[in-house]
Protein backbone atom coordinates (compact mmCIF):
# COMPACT_ATOMS: atom_id res chain seq x y z
CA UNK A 1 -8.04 8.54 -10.35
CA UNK A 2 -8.95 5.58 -8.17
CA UNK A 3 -12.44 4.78 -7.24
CA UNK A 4 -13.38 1.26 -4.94
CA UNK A 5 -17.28 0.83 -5.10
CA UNK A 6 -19.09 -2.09 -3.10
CA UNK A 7 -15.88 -4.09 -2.82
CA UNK A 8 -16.73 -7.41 -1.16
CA UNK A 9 -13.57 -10.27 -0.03
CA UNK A 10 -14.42 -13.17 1.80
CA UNK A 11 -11.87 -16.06 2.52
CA UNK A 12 -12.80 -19.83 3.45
CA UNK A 13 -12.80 -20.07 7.55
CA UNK A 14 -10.43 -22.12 9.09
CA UNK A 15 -11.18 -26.35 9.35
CA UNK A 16 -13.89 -25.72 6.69
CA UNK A 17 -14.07 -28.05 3.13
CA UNK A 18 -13.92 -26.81 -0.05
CA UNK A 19 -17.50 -26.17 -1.34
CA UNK A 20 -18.69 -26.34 2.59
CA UNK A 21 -20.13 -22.84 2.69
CA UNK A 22 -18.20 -21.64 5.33
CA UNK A 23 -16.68 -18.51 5.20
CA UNK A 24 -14.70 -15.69 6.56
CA UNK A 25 -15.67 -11.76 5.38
CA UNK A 26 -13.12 -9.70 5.25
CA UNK A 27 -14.27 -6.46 2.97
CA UNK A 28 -17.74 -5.71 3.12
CA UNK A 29 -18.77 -2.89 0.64
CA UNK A 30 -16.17 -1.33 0.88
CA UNK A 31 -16.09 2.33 -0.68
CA UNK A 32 -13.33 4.75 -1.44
CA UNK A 33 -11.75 7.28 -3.63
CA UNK A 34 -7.88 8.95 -3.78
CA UNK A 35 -8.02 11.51 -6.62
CA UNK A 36 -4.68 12.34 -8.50
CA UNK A 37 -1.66 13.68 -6.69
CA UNK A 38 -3.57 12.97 -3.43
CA UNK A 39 -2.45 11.02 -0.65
CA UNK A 40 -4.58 8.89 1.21
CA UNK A 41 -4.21 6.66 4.59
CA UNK A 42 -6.02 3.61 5.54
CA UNK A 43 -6.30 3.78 9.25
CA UNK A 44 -7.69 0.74 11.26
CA UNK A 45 -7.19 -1.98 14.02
CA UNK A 46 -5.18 -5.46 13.05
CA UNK A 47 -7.15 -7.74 11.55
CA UNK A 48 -9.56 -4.95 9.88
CA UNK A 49 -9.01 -5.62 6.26
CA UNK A 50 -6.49 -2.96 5.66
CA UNK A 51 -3.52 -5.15 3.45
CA UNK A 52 -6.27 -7.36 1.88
CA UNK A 53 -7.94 -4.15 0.52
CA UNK A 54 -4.79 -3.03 -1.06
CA UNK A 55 -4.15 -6.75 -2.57
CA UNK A 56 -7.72 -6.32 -3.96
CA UNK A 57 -7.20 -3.17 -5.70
CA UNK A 58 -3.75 -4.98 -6.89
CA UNK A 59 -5.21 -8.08 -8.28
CA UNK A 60 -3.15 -10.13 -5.57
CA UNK A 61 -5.93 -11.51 -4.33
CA UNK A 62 -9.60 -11.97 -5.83
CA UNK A 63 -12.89 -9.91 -4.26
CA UNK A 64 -16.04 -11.15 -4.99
CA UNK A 65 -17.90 -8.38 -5.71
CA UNK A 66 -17.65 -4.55 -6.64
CA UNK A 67 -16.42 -2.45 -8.98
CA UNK A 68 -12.62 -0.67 -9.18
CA UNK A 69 -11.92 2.38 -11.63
CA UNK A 70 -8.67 3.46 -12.25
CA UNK A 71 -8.24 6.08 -14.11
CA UNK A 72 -11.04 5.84 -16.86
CA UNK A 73 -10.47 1.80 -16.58
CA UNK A 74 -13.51 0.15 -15.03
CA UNK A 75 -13.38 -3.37 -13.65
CA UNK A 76 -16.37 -5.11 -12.08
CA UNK A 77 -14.29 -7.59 -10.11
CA UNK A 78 -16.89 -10.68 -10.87
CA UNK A 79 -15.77 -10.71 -14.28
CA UNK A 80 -12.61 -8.93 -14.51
CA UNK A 81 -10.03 -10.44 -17.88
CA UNK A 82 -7.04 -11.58 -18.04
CA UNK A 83 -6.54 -8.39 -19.44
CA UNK A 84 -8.42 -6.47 -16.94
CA UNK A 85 -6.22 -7.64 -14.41
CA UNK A 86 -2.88 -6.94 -16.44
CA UNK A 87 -4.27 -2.73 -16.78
CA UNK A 88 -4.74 -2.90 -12.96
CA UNK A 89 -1.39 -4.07 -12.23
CA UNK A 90 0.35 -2.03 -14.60
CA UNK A 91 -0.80 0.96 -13.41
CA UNK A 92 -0.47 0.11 -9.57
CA UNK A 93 2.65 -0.57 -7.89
CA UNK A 94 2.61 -2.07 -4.48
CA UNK A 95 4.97 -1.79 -1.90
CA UNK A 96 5.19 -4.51 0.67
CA UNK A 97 5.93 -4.75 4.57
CA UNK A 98 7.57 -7.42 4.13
CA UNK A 99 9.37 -6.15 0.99
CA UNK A 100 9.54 -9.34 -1.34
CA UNK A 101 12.60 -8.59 -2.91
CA UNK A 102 14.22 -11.60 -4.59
CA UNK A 103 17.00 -13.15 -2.78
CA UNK A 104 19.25 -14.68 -5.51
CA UNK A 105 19.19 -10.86 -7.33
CA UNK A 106 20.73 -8.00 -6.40
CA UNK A 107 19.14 -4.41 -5.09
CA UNK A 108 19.68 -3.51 -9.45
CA UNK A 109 18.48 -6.30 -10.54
CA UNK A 110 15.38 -6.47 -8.17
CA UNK A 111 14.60 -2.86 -9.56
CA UNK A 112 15.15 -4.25 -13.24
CA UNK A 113 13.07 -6.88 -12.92
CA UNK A 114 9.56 -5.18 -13.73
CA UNK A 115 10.85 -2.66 -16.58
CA UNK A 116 12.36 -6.37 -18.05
CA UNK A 117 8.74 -8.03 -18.09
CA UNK A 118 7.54 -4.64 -19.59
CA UNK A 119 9.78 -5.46 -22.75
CA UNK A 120 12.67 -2.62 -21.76
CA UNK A 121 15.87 -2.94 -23.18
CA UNK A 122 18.39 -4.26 -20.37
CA UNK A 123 20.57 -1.25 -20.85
CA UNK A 124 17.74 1.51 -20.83
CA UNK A 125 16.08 -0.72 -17.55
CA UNK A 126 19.36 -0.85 -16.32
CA UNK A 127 19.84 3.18 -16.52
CA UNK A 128 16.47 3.89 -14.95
CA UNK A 129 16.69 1.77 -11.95
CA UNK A 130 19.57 3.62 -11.16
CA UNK A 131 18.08 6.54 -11.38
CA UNK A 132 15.73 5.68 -8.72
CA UNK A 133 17.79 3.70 -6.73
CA UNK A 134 19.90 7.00 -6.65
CA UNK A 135 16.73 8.61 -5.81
CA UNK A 136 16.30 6.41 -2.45
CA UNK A 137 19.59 6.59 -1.43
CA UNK A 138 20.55 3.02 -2.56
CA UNK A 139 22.85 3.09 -5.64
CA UNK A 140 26.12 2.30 -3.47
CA UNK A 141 24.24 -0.80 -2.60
CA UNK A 142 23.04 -1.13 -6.31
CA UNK A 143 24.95 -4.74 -6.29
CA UNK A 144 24.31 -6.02 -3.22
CA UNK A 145 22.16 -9.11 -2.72
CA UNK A 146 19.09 -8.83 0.14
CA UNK A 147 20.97 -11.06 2.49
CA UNK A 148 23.65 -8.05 3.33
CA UNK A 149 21.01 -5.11 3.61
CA UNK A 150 18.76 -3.97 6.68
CA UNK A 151 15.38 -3.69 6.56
CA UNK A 152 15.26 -0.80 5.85
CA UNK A 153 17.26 -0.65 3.15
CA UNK A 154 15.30 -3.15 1.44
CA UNK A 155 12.40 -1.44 1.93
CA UNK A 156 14.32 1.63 0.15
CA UNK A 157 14.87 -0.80 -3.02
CA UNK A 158 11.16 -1.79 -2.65
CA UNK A 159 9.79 1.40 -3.02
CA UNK A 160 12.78 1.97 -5.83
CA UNK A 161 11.11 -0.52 -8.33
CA UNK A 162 7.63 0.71 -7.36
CA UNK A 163 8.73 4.26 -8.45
CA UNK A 164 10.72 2.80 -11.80
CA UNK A 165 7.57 0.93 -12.69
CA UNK A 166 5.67 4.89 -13.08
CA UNK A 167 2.85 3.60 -11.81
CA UNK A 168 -0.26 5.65 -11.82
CA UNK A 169 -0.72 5.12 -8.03
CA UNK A 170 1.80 3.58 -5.44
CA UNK A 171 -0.14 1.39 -2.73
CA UNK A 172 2.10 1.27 0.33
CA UNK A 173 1.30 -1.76 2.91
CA UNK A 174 2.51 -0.89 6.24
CA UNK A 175 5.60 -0.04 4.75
CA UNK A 176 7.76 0.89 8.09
CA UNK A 177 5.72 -2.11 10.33
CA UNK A 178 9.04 -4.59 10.11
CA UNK A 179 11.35 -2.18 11.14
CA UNK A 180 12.98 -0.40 14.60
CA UNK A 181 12.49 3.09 14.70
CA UNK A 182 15.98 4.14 13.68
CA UNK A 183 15.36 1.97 10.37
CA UNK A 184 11.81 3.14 9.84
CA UNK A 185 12.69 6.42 9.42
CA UNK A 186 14.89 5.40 6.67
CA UNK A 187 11.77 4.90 4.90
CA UNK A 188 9.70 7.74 6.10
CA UNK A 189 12.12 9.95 4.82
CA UNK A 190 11.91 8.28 1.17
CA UNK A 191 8.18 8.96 1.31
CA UNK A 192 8.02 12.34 2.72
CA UNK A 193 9.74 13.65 -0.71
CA UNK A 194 7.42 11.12 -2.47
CA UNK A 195 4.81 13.25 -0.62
CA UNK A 196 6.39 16.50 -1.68
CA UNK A 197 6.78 15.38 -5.70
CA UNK A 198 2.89 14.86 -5.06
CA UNK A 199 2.80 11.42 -6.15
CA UNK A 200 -0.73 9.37 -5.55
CA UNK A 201 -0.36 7.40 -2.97
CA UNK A 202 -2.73 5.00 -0.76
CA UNK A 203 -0.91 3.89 2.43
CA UNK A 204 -2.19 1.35 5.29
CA UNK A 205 -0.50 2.17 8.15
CA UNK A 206 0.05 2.05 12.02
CA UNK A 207 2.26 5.06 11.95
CA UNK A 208 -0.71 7.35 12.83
CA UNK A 209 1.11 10.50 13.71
CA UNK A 210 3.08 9.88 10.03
CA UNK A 211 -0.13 9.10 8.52
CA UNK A 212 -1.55 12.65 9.90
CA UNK A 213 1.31 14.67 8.85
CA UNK A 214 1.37 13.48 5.30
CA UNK A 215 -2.00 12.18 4.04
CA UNK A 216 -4.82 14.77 2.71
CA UNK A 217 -7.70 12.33 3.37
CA UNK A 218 -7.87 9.42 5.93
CA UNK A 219 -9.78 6.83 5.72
CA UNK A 220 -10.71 4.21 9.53
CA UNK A 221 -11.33 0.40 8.04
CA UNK A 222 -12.89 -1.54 10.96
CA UNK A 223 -14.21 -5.48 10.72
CA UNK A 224 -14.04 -5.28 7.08
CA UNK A 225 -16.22 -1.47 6.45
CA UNK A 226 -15.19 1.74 5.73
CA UNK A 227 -16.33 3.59 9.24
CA UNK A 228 -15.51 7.49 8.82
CA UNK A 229 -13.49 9.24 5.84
CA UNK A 230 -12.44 12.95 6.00
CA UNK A 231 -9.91 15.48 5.20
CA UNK A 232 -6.90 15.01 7.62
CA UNK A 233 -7.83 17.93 9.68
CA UNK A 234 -11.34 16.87 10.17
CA UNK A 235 -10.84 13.67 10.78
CA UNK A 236 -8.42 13.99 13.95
CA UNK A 237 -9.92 16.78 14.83
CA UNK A 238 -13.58 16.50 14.25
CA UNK A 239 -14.79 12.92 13.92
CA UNK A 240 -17.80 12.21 13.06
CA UNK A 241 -18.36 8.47 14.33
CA UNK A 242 -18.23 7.41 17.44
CA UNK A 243 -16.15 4.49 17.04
CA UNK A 244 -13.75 6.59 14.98
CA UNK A 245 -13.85 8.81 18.52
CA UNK A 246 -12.96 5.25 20.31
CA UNK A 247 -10.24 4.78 18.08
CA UNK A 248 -8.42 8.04 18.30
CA UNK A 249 -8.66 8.12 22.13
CA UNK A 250 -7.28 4.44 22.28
CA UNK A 251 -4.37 6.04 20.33
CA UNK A 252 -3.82 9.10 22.26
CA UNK A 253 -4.28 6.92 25.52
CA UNK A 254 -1.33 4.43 24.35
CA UNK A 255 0.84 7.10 23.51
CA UNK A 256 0.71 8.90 26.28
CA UNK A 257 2.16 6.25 28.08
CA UNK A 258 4.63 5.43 25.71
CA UNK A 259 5.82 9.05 26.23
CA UNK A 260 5.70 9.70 29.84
């Protein structure tokens, strides 16, 4: 389904010039698979790479080097098309923390808005985002503008026109990160039946306990490299690195305080 071989991202370090050299690494070969109807969760410290390695795979933002198949599409990233680029994001649907709806539209027309650039008709585009809207709990709110929702019901009408777009994987970036608990699980909810309709799904997260109940493989990202992948199970209960160790007591350490 989706396959990420050697990915390198860099970005130009703060103060430097254009052409200077300088530079900040943010992937470094990064590796890693999600097969079809799997879900998968990118676990990791702030600042390890996580969202950029989802805007990669996306096309949002540019790596320098590797390879991404999707599918039986194969991109080498150093000389990805115009049209390369289009396949990718066609067939990937990403759904944002800070949910990037437009303002001046409403929840519909937000959901319209990707099944319009794909040459819909309006009425047929129309009839499908309410269908999904429906499907998130969000077609009372169908004409209301971003302004008079929460956050998490605009993350609900995010994930709506990610699901409308029948993408061939959903990439979720810390989808519940911007919210309070109550509002978050708003959203969890939405993906938990996502989960059960076994759609494919890669999801950065800081929701570890969420990211244990629902994902089949995990994944720990750490200053930009892929440091342990395993099935669920193995991985929180038998890890194999020692900084993946480090990271899973640091975990159960915080939240045991949290719930003394």
């Amino acid at each position: 389904m989706l396959k990420v071989e050697n990915l390198y991202k860099s970005f130009a370090a703060a103060g430097s010039r254009h052409g200077s050299g300088t530079a900040l690494s943010v992937l470094r070969g990064v590796d890693l698979e999600v097969a079809q109807g799997e879900v998968v969760s990118i676990l990791g410290p702030s600042g390890a790479g996580k969202s950029t390695l989802l805007r990669c795979i996306n096309f949002l933002e540019r790596a320098e080097k590797g390879t991404i198949l999707l599918e039986d599409y194969s991109v080498d990233v150093r000389s990805a098309s115009k049209q390369d680029i289009l396949y990718m994001r066609r067939h990937t649907a990403m759904v944002f923390q800070s949910y990037n709806l437009f303002q001046n539209r409403t929840a519909l027309e937000n959901v319209m808005e990707g099944l319009l650039i794909r040459k819909l008709p309006p009425k047929e585009a129309a009839d499908k985002s309410r269908y999904f809207l429906d499907k998130v709990g969000m077609l009372e709110k169908a004409d209301e503008y971003p302004a008079r929702l929460s956050g998490g019901q605009q993350q609900r009408v995010g994930i709506a026109r990610a699901l409308a777009l029948n993408p061939s994987i959903i990439l979720l970036d810390e989808p519940t990160s911007a919210l309070d608990p109550e509002l978050a699980g708003e959203v969890l909810k939405v993906i938990r039946d996502m989960v059960q309709a076994r759609m494919t799904m890669l999801i950065v997260t800081h929701e570890i306990d969420f990211g244990r109940e629902i994902s089949d493989r995990v994944y720990l990202l750490d200053d930009g490299g892929m440091v342990e992948s395993n099935t669920t199970d193995e991985f929180f209960n038998n890890p194999q690195k020692e900084r993946t160790i480090r990271f899973l007591e640091r975990y159960t350490q915080s939240f045991t305080q949290r719930h003394k």
